[in-house]
C-alpha atoms as a PDB file:
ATOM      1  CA  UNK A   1       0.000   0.000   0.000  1.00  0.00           C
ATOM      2  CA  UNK A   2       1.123   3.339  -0.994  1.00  0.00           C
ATOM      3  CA  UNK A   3       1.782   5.650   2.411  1.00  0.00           C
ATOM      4  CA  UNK A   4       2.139   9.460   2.591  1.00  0.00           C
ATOM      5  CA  UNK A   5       5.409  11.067   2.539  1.00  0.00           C
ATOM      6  CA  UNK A   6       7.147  11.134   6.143  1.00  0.00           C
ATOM      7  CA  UNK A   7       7.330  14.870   5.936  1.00  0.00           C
ATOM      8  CA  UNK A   8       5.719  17.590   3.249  1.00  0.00           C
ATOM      9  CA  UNK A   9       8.164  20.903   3.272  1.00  0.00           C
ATOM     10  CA  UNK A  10       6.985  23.810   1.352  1.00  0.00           C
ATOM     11  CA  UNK A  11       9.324  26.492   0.551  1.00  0.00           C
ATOM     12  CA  UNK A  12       9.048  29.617  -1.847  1.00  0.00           C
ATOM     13  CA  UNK A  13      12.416  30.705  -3.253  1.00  0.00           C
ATOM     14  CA  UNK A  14      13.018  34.393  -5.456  1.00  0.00           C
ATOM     15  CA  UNK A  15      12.476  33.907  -9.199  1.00  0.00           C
ATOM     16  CA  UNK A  16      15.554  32.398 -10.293  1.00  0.00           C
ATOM     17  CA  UNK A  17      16.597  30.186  -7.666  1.00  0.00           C
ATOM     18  CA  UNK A  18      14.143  27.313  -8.944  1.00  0.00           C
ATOM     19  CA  UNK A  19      15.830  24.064  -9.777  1.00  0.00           C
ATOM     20  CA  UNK A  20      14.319  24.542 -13.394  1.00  0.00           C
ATOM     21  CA  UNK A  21      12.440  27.781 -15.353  1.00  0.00           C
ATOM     22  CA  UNK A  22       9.483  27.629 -13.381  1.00  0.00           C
ATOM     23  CA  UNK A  23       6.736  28.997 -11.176  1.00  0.00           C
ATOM     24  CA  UNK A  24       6.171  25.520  -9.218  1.00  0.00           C
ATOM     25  CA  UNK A  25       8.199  22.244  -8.825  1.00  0.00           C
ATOM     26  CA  UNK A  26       8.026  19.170  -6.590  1.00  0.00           C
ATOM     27  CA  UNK A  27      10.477  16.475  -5.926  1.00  0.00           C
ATOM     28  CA  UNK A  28      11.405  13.591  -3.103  1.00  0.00           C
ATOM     29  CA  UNK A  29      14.605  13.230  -1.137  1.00  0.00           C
ATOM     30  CA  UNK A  30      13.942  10.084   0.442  1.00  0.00           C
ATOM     31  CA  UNK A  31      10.499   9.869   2.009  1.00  0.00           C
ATOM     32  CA  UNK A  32      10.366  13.858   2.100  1.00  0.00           C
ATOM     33  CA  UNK A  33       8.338  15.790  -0.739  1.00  0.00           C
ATOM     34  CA  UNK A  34       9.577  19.294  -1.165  1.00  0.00           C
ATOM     35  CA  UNK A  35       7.167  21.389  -2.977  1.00  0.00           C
ATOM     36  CA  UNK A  36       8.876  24.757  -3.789  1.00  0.00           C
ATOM     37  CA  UNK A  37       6.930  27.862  -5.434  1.00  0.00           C
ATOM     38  CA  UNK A  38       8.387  30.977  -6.304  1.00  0.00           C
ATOM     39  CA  UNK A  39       8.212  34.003  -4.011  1.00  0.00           C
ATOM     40  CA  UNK A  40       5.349  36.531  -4.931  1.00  0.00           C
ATOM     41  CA  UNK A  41       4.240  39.574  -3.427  1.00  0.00           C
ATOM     42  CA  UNK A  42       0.516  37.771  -2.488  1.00  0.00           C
ATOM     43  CA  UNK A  43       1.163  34.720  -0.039  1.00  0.00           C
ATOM     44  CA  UNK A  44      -2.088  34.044  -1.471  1.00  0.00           C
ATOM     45  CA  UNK A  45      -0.989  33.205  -4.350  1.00  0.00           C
ATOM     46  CA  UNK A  46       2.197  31.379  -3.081  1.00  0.00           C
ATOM     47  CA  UNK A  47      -0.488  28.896  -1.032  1.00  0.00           C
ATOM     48  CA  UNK A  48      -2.412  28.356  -4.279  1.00  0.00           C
ATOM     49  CA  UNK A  49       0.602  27.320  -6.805  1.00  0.00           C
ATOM     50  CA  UNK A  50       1.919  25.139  -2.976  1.00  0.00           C
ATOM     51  CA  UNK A  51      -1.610  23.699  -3.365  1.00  0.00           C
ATOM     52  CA  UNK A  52      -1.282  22.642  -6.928  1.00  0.00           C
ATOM     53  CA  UNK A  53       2.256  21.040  -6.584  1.00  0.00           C
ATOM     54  CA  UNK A  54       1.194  19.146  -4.028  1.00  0.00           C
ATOM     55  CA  UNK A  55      -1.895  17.453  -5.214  1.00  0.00           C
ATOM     56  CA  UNK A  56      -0.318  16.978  -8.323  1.00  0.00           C
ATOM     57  CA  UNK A  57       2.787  15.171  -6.164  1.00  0.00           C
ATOM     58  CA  UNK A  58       0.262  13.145  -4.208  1.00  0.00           C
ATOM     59  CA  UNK A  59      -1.794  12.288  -7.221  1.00  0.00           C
ATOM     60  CA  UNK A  60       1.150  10.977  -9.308  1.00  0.00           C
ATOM     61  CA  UNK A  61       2.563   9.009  -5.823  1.00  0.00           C
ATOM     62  CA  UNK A  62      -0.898   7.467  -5.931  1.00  0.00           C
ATOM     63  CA  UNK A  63      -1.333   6.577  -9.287  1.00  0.00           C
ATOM     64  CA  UNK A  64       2.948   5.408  -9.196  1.00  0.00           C
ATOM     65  CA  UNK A  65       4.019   8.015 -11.683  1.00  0.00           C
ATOM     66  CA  UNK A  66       7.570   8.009 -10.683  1.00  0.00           C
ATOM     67  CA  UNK A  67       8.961  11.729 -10.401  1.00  0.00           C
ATOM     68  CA  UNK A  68      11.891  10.841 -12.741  1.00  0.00           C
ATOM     69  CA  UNK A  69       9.446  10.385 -15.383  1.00  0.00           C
ATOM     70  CA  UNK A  70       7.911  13.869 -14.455  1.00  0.00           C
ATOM     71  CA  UNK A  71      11.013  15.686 -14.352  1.00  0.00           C
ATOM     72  CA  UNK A  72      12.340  14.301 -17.774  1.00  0.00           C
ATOM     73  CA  UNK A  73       8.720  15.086 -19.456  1.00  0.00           C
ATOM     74  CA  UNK A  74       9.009  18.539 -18.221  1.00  0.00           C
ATOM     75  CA  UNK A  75      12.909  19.095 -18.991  1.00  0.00           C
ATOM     76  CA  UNK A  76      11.737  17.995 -22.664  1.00  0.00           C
ATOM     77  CA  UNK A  77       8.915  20.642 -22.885  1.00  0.00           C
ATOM     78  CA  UNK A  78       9.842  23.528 -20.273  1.00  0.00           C
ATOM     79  CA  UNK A  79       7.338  25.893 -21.942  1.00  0.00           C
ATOM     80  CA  UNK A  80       4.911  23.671 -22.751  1.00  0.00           C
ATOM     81  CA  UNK A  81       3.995  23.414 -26.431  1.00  0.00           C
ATOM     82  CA  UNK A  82       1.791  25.194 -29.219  1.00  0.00           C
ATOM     83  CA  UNK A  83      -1.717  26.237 -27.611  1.00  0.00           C
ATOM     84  CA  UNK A  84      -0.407  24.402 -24.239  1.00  0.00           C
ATOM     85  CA  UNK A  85       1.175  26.446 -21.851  1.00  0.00           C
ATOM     86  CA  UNK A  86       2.714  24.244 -19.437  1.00  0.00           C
ATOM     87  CA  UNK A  87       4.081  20.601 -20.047  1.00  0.00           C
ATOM     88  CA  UNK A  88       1.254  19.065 -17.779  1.00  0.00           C
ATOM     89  CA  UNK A  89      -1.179  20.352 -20.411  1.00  0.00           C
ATOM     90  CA  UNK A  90       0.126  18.858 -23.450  1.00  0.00           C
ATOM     91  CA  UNK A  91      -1.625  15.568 -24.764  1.00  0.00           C
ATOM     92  CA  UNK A  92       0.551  12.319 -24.091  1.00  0.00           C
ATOM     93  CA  UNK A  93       1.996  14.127 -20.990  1.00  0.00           C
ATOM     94  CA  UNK A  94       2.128  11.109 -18.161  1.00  0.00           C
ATOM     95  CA  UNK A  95       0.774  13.184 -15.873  1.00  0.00           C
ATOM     96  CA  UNK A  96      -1.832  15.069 -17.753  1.00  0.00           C
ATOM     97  CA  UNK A  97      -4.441  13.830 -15.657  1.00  0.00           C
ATOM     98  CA  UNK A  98      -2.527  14.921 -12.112  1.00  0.00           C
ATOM     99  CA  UNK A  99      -1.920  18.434 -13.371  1.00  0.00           C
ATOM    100  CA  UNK A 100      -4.882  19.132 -14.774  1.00  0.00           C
ATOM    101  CA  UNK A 101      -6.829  18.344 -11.416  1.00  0.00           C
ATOM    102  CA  UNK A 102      -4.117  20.089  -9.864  1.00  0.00           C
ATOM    103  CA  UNK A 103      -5.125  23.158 -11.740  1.00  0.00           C
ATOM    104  CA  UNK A 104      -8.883  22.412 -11.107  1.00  0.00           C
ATOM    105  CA  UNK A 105      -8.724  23.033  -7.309  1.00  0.00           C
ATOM    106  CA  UNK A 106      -5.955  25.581  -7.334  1.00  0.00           C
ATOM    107  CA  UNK A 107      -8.710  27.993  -9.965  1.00  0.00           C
ATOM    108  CA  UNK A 108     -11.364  26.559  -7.254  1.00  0.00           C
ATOM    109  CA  UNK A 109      -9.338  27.590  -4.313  1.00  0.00           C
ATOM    110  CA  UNK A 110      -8.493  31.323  -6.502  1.00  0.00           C
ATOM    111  CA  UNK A 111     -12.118  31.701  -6.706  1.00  0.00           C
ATOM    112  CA  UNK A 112     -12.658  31.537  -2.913  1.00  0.00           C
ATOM    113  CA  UNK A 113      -9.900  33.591  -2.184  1.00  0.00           C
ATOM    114  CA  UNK A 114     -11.402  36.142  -4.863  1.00  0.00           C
ATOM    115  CA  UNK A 115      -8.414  35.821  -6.936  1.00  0.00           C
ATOM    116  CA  UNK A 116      -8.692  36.543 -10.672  1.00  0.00           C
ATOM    117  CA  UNK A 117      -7.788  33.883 -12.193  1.00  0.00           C
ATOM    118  CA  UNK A 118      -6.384  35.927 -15.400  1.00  0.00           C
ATOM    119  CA  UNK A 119      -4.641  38.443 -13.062  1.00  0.00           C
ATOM    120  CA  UNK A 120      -2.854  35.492 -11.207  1.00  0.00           C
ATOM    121  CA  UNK A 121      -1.712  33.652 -13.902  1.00  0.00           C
ATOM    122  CA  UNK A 122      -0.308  37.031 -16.205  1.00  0.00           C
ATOM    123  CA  UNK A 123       1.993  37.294 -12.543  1.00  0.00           C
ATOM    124  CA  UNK A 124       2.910  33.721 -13.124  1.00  0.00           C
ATOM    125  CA  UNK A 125       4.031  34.615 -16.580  1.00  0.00           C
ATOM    126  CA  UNK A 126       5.767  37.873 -15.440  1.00  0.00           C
ATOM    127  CA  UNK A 127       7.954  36.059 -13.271  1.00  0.00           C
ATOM    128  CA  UNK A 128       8.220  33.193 -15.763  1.00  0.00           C
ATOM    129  CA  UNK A 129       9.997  35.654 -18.125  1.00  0.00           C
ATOM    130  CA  UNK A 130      11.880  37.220 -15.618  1.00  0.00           C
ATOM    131  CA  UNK A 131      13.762  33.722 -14.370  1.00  0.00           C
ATOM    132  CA  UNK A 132      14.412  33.211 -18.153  1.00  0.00           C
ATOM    133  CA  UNK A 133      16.244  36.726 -18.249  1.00  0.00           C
ATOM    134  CA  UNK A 134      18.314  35.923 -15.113  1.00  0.00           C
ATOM    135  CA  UNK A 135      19.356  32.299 -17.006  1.00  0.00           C
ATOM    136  CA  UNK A 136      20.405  34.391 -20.126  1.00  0.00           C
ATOM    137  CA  UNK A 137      22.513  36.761 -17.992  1.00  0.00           C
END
């Protein structure tokens, strides 16, 4: 039987200091899942992209999508593809499924926090373009 992680840490880290160009990430050392989201200015918005990661991390645990597969899908399509904006979105990804209820709750959880859900992600995609200045520099 599948059991939870021993311990959940959830960090947010400056734009930039990501282990890959992104707003959200989630990985195991051992029995530990660390979900790290990049720093914003709304801690709102921080606890909704935590959210996602880590539903999306416990879905794919569940379902025994191993993270290696994850992170070599998303190293292979870092911005996601044509009319797909992340890697989780595009058809054939192995965790389609995970992200995309992932994203479900996190617009469900934006909506009771009275987030707009167009305002938050145009931050996501500010800060998006900023980490992929600071890895040009």
């Amino acid at each position: 039987m599948i059991k939870l992680p021993d311990v959940v840490e959830i960090e947010a880290f400056p734009p930039g200091q990501m282990r890959y160009k992104t707003a959200g990430d989630w990985y195991y050392i051992g029995n530990i899942l660390h979900v790290n989201v990049v720093k914003m200015e709304d801690g709102r918005h921080e606890f909704l992209l935590a959210v996602h990661e880590f539903v999306e991390a416990m879905l794919c645990r569940f379902r025994v999508i191993d993270q290696k597969l994850v992170d070599k899908w998303d190293s292979e399509h870092p911005d996601g593809e044509g009319i797909y904006p992340e890697s989780g979105d595009i058809p054939g990804c192995p965790y389609r499924r995970d992200h995309r209820i992932a994203m479900i709750i996190e617009q469900q959880l934006a909506h009771e926090l009275g987030i707009d859900w167009f305002a938050y992600e145009e931050k996501l995609d500010q800060l998006l373009k900023f980490q992929e200045s600071k890895s040009v520099e």
